[in-house]
N, C-alpha and C. Protein backbone atom coordinates (compact mmCIF):
# COMPACT_ATOMS: atom_id res chain seq x y z
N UNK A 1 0.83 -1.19 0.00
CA UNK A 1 0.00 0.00 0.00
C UNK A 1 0.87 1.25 0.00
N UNK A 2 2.05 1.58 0.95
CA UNK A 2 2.61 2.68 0.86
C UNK A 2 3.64 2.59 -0.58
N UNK A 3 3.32 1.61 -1.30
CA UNK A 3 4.54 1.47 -2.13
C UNK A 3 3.49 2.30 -3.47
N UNK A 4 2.35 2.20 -3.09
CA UNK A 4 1.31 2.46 -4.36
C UNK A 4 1.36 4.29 -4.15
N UNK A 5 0.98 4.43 -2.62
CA UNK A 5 1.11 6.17 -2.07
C UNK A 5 2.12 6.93 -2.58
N UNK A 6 3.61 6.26 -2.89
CA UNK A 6 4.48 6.46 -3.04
C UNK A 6 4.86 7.13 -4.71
N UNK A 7 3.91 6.33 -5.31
CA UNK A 7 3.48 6.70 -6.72
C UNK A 7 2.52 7.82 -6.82
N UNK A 8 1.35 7.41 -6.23
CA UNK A 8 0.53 8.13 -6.53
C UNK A 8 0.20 9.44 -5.57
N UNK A 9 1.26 9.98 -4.71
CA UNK A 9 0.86 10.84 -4.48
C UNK A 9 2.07 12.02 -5.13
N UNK A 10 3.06 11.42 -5.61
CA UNK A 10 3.69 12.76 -6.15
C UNK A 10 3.33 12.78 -7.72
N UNK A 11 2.19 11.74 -8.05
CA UNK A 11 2.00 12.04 -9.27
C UNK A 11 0.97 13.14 -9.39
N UNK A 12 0.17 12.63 -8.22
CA UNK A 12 -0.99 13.76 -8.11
C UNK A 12 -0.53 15.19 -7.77
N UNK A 13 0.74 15.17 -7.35
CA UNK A 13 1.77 16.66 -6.96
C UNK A 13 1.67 17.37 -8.39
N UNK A 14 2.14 16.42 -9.02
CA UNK A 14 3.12 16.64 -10.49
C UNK A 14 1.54 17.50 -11.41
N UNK A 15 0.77 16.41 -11.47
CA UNK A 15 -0.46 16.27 -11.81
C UNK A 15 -1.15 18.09 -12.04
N UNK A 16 -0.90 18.40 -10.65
CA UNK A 16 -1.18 19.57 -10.10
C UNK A 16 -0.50 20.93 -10.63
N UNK A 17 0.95 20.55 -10.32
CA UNK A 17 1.81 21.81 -11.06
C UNK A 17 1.75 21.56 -12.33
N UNK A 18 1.19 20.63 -13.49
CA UNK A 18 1.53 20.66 -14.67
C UNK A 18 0.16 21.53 -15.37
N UNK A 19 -1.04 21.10 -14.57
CA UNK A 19 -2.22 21.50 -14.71
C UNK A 19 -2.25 23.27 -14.58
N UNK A 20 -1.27 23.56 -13.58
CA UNK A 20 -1.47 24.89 -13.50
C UNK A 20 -0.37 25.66 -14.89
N UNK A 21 0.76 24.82 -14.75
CA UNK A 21 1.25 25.53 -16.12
C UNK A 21 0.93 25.47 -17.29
N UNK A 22 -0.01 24.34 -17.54
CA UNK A 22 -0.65 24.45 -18.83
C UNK A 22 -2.10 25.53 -18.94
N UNK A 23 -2.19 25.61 -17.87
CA UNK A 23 -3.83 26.37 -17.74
C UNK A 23 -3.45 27.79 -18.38
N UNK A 24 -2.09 28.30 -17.87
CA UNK A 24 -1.90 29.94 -18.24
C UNK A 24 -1.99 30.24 -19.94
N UNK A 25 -2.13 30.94 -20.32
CA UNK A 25 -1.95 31.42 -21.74
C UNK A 25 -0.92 31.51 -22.65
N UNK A 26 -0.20 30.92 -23.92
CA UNK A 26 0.69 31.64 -24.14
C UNK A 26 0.94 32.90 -24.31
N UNK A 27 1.97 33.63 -24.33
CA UNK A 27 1.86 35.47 -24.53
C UNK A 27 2.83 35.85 -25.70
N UNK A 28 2.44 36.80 -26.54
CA UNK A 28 3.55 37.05 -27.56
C UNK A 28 4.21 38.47 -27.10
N UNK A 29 5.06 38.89 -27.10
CA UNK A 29 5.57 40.18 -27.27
C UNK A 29 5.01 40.85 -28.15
N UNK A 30 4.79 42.14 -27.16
CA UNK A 30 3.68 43.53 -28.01
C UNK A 30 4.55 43.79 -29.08
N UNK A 31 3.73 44.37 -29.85
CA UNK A 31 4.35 44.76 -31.11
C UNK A 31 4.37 46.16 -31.43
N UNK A 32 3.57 46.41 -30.55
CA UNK A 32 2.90 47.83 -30.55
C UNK A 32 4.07 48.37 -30.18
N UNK A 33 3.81 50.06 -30.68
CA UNK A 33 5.16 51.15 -29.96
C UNK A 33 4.55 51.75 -28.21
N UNK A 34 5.66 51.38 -27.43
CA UNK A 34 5.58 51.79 -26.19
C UNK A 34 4.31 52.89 -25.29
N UNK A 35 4.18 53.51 -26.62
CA UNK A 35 3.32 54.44 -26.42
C UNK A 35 1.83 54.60 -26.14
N UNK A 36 1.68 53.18 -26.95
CA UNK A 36 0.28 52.92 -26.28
C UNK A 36 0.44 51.56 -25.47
N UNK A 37 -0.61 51.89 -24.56
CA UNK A 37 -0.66 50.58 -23.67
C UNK A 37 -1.07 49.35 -23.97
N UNK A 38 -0.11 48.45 -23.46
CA UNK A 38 -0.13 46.92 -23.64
C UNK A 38 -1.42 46.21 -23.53
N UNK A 39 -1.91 45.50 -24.02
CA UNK A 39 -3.32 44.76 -23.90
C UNK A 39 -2.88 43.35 -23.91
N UNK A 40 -3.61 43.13 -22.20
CA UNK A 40 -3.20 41.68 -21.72
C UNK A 40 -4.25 40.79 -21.77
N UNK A 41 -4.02 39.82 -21.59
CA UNK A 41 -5.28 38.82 -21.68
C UNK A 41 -5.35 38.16 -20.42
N UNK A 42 -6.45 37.72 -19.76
CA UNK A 42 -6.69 37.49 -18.54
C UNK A 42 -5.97 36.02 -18.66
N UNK A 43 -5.59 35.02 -18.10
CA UNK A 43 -5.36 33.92 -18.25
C UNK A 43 -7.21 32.60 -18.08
N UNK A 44 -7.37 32.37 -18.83
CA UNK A 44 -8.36 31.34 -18.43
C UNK A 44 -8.70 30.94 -17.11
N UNK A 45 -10.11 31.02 -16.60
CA UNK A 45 -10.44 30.75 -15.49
C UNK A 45 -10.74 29.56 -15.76
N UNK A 46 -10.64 28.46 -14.51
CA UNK A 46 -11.66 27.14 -14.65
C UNK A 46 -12.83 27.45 -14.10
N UNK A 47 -13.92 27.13 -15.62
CA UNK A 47 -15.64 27.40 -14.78
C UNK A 47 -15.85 26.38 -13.47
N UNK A 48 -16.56 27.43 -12.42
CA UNK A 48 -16.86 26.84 -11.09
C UNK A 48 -18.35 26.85 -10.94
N UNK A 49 -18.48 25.20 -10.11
CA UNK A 49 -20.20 25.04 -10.10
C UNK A 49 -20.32 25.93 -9.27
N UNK A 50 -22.23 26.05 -9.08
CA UNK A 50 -22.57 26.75 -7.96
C UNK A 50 -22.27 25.38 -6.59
N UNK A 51 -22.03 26.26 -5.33
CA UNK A 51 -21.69 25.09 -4.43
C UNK A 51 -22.56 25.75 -3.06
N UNK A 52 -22.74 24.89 -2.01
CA UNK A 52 -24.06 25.42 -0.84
C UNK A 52 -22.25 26.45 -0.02
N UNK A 53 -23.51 27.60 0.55
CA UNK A 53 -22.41 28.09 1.43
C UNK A 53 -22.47 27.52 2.60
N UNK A 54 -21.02 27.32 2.83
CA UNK A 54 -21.58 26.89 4.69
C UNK A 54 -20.02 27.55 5.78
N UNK A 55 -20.74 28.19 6.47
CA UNK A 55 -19.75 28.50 7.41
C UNK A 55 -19.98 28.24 8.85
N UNK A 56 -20.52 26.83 8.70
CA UNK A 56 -20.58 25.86 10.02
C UNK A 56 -20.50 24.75 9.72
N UNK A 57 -19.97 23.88 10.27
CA UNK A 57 -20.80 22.49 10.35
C UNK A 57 -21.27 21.73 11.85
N UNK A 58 -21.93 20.66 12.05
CA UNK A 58 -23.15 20.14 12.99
C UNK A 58 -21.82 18.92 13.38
N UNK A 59 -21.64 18.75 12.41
CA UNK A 59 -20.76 17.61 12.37
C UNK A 59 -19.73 16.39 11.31
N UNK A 60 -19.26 15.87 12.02
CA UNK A 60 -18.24 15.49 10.88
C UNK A 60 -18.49 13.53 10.77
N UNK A 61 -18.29 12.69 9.63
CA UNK A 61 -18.33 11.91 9.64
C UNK A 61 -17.47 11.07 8.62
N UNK A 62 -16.40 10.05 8.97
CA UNK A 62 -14.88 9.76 8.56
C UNK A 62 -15.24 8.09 7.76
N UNK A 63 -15.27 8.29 6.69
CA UNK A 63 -14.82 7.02 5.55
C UNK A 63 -13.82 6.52 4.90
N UNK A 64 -13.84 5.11 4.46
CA UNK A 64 -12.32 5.50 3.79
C UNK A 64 -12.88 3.87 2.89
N UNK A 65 -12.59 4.64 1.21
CA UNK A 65 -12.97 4.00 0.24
C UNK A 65 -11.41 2.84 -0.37
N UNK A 66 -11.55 2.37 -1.04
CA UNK A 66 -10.39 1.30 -2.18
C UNK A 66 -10.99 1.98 -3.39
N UNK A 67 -10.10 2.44 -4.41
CA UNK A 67 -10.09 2.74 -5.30
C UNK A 67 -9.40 2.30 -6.73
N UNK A 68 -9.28 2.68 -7.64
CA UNK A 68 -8.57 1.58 -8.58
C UNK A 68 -7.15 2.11 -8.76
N UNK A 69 -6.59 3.34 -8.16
CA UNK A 69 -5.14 3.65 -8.34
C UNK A 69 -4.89 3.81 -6.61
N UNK A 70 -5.75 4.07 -5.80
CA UNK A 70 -6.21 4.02 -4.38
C UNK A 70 -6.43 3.69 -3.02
N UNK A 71 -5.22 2.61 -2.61
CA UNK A 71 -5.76 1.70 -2.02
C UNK A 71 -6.34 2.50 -0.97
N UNK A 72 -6.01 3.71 -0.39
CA UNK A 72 -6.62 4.27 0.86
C UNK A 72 -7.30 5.54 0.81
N UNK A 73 -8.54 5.65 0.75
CA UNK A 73 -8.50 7.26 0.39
C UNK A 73 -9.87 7.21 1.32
N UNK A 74 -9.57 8.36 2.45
CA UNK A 74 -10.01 9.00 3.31
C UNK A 74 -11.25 10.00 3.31
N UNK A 75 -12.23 10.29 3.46
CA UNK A 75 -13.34 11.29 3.28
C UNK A 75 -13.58 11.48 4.10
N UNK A 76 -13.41 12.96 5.05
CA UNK A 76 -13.88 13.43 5.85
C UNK A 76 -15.32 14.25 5.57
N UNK A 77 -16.35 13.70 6.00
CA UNK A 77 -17.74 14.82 5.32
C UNK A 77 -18.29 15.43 6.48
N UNK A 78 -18.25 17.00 6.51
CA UNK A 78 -18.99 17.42 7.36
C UNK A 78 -20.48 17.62 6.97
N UNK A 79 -21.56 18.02 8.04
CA UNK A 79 -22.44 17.75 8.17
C UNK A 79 -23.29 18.50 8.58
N UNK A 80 -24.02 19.70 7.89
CA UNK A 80 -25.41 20.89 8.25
C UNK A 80 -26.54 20.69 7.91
N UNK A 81 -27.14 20.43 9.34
CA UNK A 81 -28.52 20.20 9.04
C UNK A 81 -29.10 19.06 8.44
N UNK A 82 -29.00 18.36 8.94
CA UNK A 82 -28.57 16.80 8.28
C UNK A 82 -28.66 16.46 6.62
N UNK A 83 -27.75 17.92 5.75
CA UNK A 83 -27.04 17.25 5.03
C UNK A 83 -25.60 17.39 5.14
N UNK A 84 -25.25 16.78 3.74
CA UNK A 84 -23.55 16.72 3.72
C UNK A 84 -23.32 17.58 3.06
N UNK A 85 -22.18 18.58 3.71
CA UNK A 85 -21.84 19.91 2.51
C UNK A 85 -20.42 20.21 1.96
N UNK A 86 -20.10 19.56 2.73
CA UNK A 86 -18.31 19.94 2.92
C UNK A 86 -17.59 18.12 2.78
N UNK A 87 -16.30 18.19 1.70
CA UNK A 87 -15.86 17.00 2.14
C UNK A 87 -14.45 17.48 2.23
N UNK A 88 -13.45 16.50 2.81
CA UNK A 88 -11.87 16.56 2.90
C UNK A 88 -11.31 15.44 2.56
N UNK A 89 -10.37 15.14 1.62
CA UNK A 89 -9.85 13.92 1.14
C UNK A 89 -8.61 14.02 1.71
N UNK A 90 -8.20 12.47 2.17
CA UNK A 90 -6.97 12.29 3.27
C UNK A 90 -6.14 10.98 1.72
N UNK A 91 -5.31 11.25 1.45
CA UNK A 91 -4.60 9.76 1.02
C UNK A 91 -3.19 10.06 1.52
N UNK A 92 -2.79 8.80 1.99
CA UNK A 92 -1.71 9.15 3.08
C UNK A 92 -1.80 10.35 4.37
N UNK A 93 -0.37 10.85 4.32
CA UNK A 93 -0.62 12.66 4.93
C UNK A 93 -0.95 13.39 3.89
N UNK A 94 -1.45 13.11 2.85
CA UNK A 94 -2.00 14.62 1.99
C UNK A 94 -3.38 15.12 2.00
N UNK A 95 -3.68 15.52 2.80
CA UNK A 95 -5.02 16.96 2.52
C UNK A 95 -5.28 17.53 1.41
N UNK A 96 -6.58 17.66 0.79
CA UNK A 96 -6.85 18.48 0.32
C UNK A 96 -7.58 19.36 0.75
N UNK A 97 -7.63 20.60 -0.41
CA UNK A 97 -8.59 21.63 0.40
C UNK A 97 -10.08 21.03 0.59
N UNK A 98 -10.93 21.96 1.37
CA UNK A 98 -12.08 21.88 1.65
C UNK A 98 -12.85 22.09 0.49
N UNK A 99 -13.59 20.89 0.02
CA UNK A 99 -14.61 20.53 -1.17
C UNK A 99 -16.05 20.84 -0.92
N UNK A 100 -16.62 22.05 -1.70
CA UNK A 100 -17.95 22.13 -1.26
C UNK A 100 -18.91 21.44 -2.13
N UNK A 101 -20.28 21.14 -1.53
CA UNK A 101 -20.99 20.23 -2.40
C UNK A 101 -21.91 20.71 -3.30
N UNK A 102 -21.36 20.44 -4.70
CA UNK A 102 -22.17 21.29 -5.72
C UNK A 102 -23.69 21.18 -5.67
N UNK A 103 -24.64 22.13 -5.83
CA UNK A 103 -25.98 22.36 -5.54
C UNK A 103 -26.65 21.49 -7.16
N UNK A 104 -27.83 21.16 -6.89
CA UNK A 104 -28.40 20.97 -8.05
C UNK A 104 -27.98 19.42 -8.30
N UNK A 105 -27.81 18.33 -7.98
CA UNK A 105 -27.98 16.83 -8.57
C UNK A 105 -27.64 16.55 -7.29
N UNK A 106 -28.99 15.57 -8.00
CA UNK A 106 -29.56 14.82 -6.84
C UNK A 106 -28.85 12.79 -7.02
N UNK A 107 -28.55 13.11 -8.01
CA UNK A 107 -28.18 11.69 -8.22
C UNK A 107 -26.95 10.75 -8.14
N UNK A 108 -25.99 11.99 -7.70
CA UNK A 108 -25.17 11.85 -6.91
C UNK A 108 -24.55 12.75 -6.10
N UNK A 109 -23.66 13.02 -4.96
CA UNK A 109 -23.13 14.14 -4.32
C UNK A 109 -21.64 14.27 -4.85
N UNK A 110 -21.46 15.81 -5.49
CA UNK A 110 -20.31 16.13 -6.28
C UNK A 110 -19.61 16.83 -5.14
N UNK A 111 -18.42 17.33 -4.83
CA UNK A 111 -17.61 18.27 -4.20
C UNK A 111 -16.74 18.61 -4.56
N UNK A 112 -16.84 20.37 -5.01
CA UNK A 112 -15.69 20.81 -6.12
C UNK A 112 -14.95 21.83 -4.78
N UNK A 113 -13.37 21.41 -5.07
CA UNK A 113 -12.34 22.32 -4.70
C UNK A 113 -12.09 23.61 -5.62
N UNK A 114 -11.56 24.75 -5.02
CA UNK A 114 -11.20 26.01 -5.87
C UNK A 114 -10.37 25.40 -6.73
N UNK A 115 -9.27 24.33 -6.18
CA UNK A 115 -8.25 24.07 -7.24
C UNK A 115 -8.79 23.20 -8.09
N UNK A 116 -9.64 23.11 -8.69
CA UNK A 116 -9.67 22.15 -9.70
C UNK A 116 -10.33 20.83 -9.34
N UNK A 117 -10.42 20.46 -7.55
CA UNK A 117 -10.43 18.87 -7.13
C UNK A 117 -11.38 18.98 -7.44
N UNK A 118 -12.06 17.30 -7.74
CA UNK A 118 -13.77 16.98 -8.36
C UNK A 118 -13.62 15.51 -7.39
N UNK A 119 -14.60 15.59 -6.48
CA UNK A 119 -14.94 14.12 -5.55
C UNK A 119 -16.68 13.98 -5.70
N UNK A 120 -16.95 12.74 -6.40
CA UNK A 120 -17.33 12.65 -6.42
C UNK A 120 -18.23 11.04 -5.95
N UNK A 121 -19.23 10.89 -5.18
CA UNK A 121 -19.89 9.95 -4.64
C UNK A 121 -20.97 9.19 -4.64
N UNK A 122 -21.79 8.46 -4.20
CA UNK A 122 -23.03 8.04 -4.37
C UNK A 122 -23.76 9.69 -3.56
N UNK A 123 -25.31 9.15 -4.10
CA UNK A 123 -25.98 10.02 -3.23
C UNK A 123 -26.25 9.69 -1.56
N UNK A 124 -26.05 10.68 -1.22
CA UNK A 124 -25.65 10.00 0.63
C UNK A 124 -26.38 11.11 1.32
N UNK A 125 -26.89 11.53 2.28
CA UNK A 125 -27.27 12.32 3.10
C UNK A 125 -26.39 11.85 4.41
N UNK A 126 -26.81 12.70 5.84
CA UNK A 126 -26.01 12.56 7.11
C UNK A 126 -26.20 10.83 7.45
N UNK A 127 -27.66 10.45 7.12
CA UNK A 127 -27.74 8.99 7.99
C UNK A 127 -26.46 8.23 7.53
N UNK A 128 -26.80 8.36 6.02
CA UNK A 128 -26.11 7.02 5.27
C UNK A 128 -24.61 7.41 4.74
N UNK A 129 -23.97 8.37 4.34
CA UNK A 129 -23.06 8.74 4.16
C UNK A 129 -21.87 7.67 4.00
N UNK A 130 -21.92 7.09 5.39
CA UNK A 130 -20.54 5.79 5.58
C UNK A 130 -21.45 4.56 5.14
N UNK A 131 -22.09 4.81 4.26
CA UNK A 131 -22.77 3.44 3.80
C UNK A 131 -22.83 3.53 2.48
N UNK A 132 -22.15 4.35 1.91
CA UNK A 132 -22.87 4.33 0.50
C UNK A 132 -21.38 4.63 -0.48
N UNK A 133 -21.28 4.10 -1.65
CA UNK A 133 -20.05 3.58 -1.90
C UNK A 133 -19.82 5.20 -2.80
N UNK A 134 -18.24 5.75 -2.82
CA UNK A 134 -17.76 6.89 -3.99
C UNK A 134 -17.68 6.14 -4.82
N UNK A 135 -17.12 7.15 -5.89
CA UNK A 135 -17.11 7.11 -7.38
C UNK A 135 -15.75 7.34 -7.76
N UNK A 136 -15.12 8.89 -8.11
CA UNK A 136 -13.88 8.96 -8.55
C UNK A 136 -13.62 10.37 -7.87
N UNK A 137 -12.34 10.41 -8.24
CA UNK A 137 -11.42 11.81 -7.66
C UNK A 137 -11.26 12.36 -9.08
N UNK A 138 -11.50 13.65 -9.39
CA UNK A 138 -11.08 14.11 -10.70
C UNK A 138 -9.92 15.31 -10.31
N UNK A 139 -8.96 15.64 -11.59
CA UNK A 139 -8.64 16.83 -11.25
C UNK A 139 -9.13 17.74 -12.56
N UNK A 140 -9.93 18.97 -12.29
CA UNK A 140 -9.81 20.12 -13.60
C UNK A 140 -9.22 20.83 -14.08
N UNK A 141 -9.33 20.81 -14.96
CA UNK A 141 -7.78 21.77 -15.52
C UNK A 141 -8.56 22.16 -17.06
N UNK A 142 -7.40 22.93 -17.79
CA UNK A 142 -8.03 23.46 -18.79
C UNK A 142 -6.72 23.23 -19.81
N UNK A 143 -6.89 22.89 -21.36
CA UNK A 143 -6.39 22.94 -22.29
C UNK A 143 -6.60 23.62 -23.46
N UNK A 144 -5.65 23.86 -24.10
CA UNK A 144 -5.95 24.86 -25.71
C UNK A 144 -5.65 23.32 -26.66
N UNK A 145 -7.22 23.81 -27.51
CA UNK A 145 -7.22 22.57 -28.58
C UNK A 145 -7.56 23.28 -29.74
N UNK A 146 -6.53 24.28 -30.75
CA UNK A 146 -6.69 24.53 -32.22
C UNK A 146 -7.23 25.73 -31.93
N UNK A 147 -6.78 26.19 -30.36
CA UNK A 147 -7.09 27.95 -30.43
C UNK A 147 -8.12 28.18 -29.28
N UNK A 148 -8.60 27.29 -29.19
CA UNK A 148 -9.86 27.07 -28.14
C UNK A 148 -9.48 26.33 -26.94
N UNK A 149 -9.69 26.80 -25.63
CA UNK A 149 -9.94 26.38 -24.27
C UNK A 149 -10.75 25.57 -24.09
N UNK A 150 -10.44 24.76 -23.62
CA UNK A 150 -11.62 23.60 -23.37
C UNK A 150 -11.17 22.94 -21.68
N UNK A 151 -12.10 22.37 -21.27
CA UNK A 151 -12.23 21.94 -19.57
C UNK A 151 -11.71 20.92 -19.83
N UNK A 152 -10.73 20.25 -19.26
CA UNK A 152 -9.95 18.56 -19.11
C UNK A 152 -9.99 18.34 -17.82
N UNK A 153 -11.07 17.46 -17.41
CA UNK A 153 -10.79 16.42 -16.51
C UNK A 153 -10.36 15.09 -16.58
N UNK A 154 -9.03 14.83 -15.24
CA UNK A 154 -8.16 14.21 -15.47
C UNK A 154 -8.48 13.43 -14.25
N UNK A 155 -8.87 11.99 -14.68
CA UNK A 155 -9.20 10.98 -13.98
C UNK A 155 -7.98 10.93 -13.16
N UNK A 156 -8.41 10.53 -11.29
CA UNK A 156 -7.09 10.75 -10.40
C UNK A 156 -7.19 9.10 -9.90
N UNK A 157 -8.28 9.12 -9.25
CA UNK A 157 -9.10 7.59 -8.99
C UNK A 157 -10.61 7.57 -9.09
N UNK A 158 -10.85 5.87 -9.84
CA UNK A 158 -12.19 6.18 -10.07
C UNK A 158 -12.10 4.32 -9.49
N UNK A 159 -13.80 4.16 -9.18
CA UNK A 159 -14.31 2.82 -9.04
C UNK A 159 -14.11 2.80 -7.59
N UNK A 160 -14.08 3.45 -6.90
CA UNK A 160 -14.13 3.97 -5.32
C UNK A 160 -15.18 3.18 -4.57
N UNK A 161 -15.08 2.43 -3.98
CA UNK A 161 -16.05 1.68 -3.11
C UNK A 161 -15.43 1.71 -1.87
N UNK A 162 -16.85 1.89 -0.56
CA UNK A 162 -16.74 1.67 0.53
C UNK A 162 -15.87 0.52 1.35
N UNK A 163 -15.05 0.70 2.24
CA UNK A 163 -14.02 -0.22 2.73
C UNK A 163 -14.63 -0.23 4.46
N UNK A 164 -15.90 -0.93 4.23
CA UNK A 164 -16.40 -1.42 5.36
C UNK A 164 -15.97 -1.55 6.46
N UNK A 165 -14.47 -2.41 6.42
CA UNK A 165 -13.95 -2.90 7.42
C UNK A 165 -13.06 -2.04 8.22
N UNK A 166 -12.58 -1.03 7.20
CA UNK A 166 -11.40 -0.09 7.52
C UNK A 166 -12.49 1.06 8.26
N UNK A 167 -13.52 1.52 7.23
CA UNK A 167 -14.52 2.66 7.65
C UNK A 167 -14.78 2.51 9.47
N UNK A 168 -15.45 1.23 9.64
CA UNK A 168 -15.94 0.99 11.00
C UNK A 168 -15.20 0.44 12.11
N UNK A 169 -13.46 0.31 11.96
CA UNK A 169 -12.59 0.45 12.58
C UNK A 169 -11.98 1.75 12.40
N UNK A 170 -11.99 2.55 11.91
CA UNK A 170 -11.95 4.07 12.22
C UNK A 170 -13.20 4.81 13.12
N UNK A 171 -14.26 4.72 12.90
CA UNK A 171 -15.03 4.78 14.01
C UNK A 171 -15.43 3.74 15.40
N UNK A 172 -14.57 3.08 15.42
CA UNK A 172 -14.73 2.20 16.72
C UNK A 172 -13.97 2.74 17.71
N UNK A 173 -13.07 3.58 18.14
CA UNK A 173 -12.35 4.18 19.02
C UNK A 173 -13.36 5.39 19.36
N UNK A 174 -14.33 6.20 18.65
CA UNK A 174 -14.85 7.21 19.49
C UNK A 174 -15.87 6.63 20.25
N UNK A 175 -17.06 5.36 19.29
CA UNK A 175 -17.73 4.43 20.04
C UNK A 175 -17.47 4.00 21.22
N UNK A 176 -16.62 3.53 21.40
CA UNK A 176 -15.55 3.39 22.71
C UNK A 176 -15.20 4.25 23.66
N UNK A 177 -15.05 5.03 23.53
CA UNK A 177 -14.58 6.29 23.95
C UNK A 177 -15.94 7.17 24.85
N UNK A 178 -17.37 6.61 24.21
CA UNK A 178 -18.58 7.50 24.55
C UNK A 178 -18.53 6.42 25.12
N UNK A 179 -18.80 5.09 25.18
CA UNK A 179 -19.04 4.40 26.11
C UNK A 179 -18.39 4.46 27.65
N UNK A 180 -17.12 4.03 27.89
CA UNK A 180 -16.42 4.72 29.05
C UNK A 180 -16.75 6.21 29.84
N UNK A 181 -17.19 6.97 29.11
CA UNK A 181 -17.98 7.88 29.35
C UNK A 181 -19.04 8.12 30.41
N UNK A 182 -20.20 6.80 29.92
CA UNK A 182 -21.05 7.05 30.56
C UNK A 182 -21.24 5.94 32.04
């Protein structure tokens, strides 16, 4: 397993810085005389879904899927109002940023990062969440094809299913923990 992390997480590094240097624009040198001002071009944005705002959560709830490049990948989903709005992907020590959950489909739960991350899952609400199997990790990025920008998503891991055994031995220590408690 760490021999697979070992691959796949500085590819997903690489993955990342290559995505951002291809995203920028090429630029030509003005041609123009000094005198009038330079006209720049914005660099391409990647289009962003609409996503729920949330600047709370109720609570948090910890999964961890097998994937097909994947063996360990972590989902932290927080939790408002008993839905799911927010996720955090753990593989190995790498974090990603905080993924909000795109509004509008119902048929599965998407969570887009500013940078580009795309996690995407079964449809899950608060009950079922650790019961219901992901899908894939995307990354977005953008390419020029014959002059034109176009959106490239770049499969990271896909075929993501619930790891039962691992999921509910990650939650068996707080179980534990409330019990002694009382």
């Amino acid at each position: 397993m760490n021999k697979h992390l070992k691959l796949i997480v500085p590819a997903v590094l690489a993955a990342v810085a290559l995505s951002a240097c291809s995203s920028t624009g090429k630029t030509k040198a003005a041609e123009k005389p000094a005198a009038q001002p330079a006209q720049t071009q914005a660099a391409p944005q990647i289009p962003a879904p609409q996503t729920v705002k949330v600047d709370s959560i109720d609570s948090t709830k910890e999964v961890i899927y097998k994937c097909d490049k994947i063996d360990r990948l972590g989902v932290m989903y927080g939790i408002k109002g008993g839905q799911v709005v927010i996720a955090q992907l753990r593989v190995g020590d790498q974090l990603s940023p905080n993924l909000l959950r795109v509004v509008g489909n119902n048929d599965q739960n998407y969570f887009w990062g500013n940078d580009g991350t795309i996690w995407a899952s079964g449809a899950a609400n608060a009950q079922n969440v650790d019961k219901v199997d992901g899908n894939a990790l995307f990354r977005r990025g953008l390419t020029e094809v014959n002059g034109k920008v176009e959106v490239n998503d770049q499969i990271i891991a896909r075929s993501c299913v619930l790891d039962k055994k691992a999921t509910a031995a990650l939650n068996k220590p707080a179980a534990k923990a409330k019990a002694k408690k009382k």
